[in-house]
C-alpha atoms as a PDB file:
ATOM      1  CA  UNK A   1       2.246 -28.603 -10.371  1.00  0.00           C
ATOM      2  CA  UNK A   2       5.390 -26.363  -9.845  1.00  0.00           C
ATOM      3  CA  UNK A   3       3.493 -23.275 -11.771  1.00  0.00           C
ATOM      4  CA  UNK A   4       0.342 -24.110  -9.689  1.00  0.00           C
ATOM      5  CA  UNK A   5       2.603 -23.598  -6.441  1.00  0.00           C
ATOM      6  CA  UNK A   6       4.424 -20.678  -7.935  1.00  0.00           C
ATOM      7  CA  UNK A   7       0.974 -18.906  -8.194  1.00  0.00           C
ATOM      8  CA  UNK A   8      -0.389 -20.144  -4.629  1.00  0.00           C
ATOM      9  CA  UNK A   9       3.097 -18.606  -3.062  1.00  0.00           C
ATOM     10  CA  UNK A  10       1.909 -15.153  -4.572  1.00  0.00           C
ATOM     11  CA  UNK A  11      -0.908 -15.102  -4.431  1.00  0.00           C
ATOM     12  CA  UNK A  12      -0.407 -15.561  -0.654  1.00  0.00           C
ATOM     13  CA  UNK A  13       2.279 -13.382  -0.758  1.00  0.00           C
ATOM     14  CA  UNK A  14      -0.303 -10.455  -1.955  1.00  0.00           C
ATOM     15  CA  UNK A  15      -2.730 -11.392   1.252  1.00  0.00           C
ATOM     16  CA  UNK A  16      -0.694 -11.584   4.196  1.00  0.00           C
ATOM     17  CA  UNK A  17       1.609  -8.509   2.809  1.00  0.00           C
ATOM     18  CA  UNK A  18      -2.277  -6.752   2.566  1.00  0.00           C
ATOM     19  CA  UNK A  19      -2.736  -7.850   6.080  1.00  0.00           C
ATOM     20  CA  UNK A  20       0.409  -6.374   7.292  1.00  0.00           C
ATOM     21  CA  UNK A  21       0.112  -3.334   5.679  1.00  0.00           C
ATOM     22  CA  UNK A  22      -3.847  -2.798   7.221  1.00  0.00           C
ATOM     23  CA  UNK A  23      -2.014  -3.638  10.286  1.00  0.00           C
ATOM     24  CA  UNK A  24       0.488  -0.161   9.637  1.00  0.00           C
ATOM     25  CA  UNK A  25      -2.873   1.618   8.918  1.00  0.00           C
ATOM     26  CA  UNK A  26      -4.070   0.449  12.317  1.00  0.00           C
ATOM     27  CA  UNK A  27      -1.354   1.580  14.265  1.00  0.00           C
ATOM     28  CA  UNK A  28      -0.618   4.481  12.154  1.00  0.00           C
ATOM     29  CA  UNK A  29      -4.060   6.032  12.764  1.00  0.00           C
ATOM     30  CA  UNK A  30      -3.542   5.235  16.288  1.00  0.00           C
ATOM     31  CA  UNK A  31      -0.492   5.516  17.314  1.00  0.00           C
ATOM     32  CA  UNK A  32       1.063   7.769  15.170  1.00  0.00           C
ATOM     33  CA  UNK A  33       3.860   9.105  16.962  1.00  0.00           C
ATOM     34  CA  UNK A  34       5.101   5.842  18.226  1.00  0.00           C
ATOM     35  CA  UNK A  35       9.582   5.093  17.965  1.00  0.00           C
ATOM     36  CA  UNK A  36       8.362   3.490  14.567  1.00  0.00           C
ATOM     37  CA  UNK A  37       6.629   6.610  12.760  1.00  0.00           C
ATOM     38  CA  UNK A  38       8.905   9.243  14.223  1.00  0.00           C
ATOM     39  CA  UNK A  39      11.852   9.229  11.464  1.00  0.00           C
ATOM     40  CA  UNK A  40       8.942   9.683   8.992  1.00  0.00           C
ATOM     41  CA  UNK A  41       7.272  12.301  11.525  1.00  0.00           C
ATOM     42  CA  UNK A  42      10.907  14.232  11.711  1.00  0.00           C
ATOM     43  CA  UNK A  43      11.486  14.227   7.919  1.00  0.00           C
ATOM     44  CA  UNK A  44       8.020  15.814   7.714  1.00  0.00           C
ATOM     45  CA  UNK A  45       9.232  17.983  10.524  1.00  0.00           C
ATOM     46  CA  UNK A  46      12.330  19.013   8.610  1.00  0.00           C
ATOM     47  CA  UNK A  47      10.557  19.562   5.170  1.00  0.00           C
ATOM     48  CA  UNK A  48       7.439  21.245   6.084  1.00  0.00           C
ATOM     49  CA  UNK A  49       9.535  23.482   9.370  1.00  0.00           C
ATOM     50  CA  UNK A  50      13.085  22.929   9.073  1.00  0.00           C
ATOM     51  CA  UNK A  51      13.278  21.574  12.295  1.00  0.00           C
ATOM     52  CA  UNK A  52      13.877  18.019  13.844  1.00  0.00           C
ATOM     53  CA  UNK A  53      10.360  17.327  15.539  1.00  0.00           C
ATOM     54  CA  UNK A  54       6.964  18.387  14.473  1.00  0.00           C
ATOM     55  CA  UNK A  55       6.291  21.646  16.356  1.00  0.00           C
ATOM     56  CA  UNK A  56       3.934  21.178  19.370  1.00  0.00           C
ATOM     57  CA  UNK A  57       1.332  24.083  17.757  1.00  0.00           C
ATOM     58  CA  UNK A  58       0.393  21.400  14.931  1.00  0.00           C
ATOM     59  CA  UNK A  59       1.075  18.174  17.300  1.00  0.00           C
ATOM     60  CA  UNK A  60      -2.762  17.748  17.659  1.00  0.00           C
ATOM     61  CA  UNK A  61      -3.370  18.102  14.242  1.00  0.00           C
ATOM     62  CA  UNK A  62      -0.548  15.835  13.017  1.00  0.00           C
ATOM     63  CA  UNK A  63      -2.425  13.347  15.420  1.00  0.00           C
ATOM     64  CA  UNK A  64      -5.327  14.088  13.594  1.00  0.00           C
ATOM     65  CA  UNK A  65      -4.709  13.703  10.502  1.00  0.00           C
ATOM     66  CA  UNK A  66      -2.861  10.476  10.942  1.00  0.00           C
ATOM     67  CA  UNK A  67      -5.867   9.096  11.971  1.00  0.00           C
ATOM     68  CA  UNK A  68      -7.947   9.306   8.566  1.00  0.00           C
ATOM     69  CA  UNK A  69      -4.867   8.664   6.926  1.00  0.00           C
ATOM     70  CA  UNK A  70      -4.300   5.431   8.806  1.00  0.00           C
ATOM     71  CA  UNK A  71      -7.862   4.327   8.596  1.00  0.00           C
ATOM     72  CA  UNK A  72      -7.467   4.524   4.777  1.00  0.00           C
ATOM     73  CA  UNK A  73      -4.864   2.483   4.510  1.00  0.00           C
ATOM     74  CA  UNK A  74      -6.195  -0.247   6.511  1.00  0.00           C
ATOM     75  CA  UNK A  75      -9.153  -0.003   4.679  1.00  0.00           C
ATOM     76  CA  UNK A  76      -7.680  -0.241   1.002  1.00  0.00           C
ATOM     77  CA  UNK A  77      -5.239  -3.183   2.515  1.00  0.00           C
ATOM     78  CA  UNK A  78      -8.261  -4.855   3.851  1.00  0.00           C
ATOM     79  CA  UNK A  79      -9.609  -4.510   0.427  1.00  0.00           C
ATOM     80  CA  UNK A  80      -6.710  -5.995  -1.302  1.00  0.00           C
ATOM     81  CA  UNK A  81      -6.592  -8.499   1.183  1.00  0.00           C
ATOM     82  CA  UNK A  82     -10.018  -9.629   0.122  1.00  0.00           C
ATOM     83  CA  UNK A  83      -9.418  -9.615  -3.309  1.00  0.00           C
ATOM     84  CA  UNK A  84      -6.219 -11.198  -3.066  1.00  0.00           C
ATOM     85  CA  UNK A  85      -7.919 -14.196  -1.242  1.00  0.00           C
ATOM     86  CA  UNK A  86     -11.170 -14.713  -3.234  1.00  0.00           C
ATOM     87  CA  UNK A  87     -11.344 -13.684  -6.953  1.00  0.00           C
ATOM     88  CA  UNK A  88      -7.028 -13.335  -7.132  1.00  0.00           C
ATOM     89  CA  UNK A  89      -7.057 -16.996  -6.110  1.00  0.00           C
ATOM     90  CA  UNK A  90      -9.621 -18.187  -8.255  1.00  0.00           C
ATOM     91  CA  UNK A  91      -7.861 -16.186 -11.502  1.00  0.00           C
ATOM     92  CA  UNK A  92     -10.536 -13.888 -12.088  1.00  0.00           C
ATOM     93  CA  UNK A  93      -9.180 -11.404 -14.312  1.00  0.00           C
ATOM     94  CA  UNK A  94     -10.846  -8.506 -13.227  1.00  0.00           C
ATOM     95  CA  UNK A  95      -9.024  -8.755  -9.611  1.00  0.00           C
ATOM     96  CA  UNK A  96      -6.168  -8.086 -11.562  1.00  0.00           C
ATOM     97  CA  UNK A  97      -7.055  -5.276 -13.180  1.00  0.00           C
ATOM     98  CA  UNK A  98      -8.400  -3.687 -10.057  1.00  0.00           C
ATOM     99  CA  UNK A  99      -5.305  -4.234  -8.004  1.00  0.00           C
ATOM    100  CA  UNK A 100      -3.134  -2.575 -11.180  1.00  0.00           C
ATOM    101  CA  UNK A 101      -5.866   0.172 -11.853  1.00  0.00           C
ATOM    102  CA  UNK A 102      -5.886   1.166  -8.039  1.00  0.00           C
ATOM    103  CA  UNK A 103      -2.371   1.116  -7.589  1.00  0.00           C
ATOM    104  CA  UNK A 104      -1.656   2.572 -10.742  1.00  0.00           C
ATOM    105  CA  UNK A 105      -3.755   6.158  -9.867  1.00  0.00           C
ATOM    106  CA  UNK A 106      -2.578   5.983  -6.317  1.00  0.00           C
ATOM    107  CA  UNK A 107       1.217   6.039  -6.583  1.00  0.00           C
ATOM    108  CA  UNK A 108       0.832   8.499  -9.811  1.00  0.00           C
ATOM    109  CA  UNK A 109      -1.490  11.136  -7.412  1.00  0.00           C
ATOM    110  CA  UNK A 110       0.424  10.404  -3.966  1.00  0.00           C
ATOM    111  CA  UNK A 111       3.915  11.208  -6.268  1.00  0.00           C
ATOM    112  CA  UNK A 112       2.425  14.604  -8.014  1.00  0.00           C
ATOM    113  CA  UNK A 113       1.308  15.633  -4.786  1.00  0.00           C
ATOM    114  CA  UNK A 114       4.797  14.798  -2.995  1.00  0.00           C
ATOM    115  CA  UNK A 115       6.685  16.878  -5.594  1.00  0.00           C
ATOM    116  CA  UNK A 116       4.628  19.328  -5.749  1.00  0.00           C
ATOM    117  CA  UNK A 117       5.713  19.542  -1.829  1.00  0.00           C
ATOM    118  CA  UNK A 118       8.704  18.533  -2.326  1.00  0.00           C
ATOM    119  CA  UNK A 119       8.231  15.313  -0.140  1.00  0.00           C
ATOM    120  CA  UNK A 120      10.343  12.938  -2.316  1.00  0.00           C
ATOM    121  CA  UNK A 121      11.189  10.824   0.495  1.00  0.00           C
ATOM    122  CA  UNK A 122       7.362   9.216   0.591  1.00  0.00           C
ATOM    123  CA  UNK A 123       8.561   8.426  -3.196  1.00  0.00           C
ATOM    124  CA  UNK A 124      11.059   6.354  -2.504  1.00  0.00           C
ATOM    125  CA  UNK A 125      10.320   5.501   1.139  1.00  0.00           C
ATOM    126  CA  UNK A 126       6.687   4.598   1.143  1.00  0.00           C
ATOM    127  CA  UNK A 127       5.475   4.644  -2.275  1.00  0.00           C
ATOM    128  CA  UNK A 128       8.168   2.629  -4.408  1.00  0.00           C
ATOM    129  CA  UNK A 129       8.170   0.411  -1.435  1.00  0.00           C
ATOM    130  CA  UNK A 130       4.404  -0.605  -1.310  1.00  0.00           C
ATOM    131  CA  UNK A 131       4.293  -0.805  -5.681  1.00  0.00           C
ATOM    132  CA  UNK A 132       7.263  -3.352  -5.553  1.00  0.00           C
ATOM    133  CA  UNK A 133       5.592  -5.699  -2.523  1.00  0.00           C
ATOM    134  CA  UNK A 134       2.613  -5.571  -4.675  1.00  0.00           C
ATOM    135  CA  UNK A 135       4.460  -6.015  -8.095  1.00  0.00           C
ATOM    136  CA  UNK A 136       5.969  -8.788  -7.773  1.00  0.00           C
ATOM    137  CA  UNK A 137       3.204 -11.100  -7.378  1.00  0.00           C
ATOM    138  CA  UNK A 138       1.334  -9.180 -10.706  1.00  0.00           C
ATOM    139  CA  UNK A 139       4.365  -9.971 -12.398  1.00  0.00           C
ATOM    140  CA  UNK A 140       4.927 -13.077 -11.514  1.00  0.00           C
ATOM    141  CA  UNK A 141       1.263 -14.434 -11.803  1.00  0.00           C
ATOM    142  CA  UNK A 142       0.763 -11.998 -15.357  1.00  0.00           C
ATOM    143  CA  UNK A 143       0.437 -15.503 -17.305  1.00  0.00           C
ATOM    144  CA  UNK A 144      -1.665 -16.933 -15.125  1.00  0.00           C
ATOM    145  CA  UNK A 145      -4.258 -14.676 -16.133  1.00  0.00           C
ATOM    146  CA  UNK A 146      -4.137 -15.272 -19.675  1.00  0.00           C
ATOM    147  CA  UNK A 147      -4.436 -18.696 -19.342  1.00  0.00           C
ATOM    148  CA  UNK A 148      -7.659 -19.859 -21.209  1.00  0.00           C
ATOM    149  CA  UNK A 149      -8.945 -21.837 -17.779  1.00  0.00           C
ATOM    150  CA  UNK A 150      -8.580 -19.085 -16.111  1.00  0.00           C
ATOM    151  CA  UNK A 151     -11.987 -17.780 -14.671  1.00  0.00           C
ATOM    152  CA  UNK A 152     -13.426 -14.718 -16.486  1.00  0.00           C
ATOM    153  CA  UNK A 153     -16.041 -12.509 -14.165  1.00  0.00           C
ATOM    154  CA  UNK A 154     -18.168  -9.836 -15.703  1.00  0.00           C
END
């Protein structure tokens, strides 16, 4: 009973933290340059111009680009969210997989690209953050997965 609840906490944990994140997406892609967003908007500011605030020439396009950026995090939390609730719950081992696979490529790209720019607060800021919240309940659900009742989906 206590392992059953162990794996019901996390695998909760993994859909309302996928629900809050979508909700970031939301409000990143719309409201970008809210009191939230602007320490990330000024380190950008200060890596990319050397300056404290993003320069008003590229304001429109900051607001831009937030917007497809935001929209694709809602949509891969949404995602998660989904599989969290159906096939993560029911111990299919292929939601597993997926989560790890698409999490895997995502922080390795987002990382080469952020030292290539020499971004290396989204490393530590936004990246490490988002692989632990989503770690923990891989880790501490791994043996649930290798159970032999657990549901196997081709």
């Amino acid at each position: 009973m206590k392992k059953k609840v162990s794996f019901l906490f996390w695998q909760k944990w993994l859909f309302y933290t996928s629900i809050l994140f979508a909700l970031f997406g939301i409000s990143f892609a719309l409201f970008g340059n809210n009191i939230f967003f602007r320490p990330y908007n000024q380190m950008l500011a200060k890596v990319f111009w050397n300056q404290s605030e993003i320069p008003s020439e590229v304001e429109s396009f900051r607001a831009f680009i937030w917007g497809p950026l935001g929209a694709t995090i809602a949509c891969c939390y949404i995602l998660l969210a989904y599989i969290a609730y159906y096939p993560f719950k029911r111990k299919e081992r292929w939601a597993q997989k997926a989560i790890i696979a698409a999490f895997g490529i995502w922080v390795v790209l987002d990382s080469v690209v952020c030292i290539k720019f020499e971004v290396y607060f989204q490393i530590y800021l936004i990246n490490a953050f988002s692989i632990i919240i989503k770690a923990l309940p891989l880790i501490f659900t791994w043996n649930d997965f290798k159970e032999p009742n657990s549901k196997i989906s081709t």
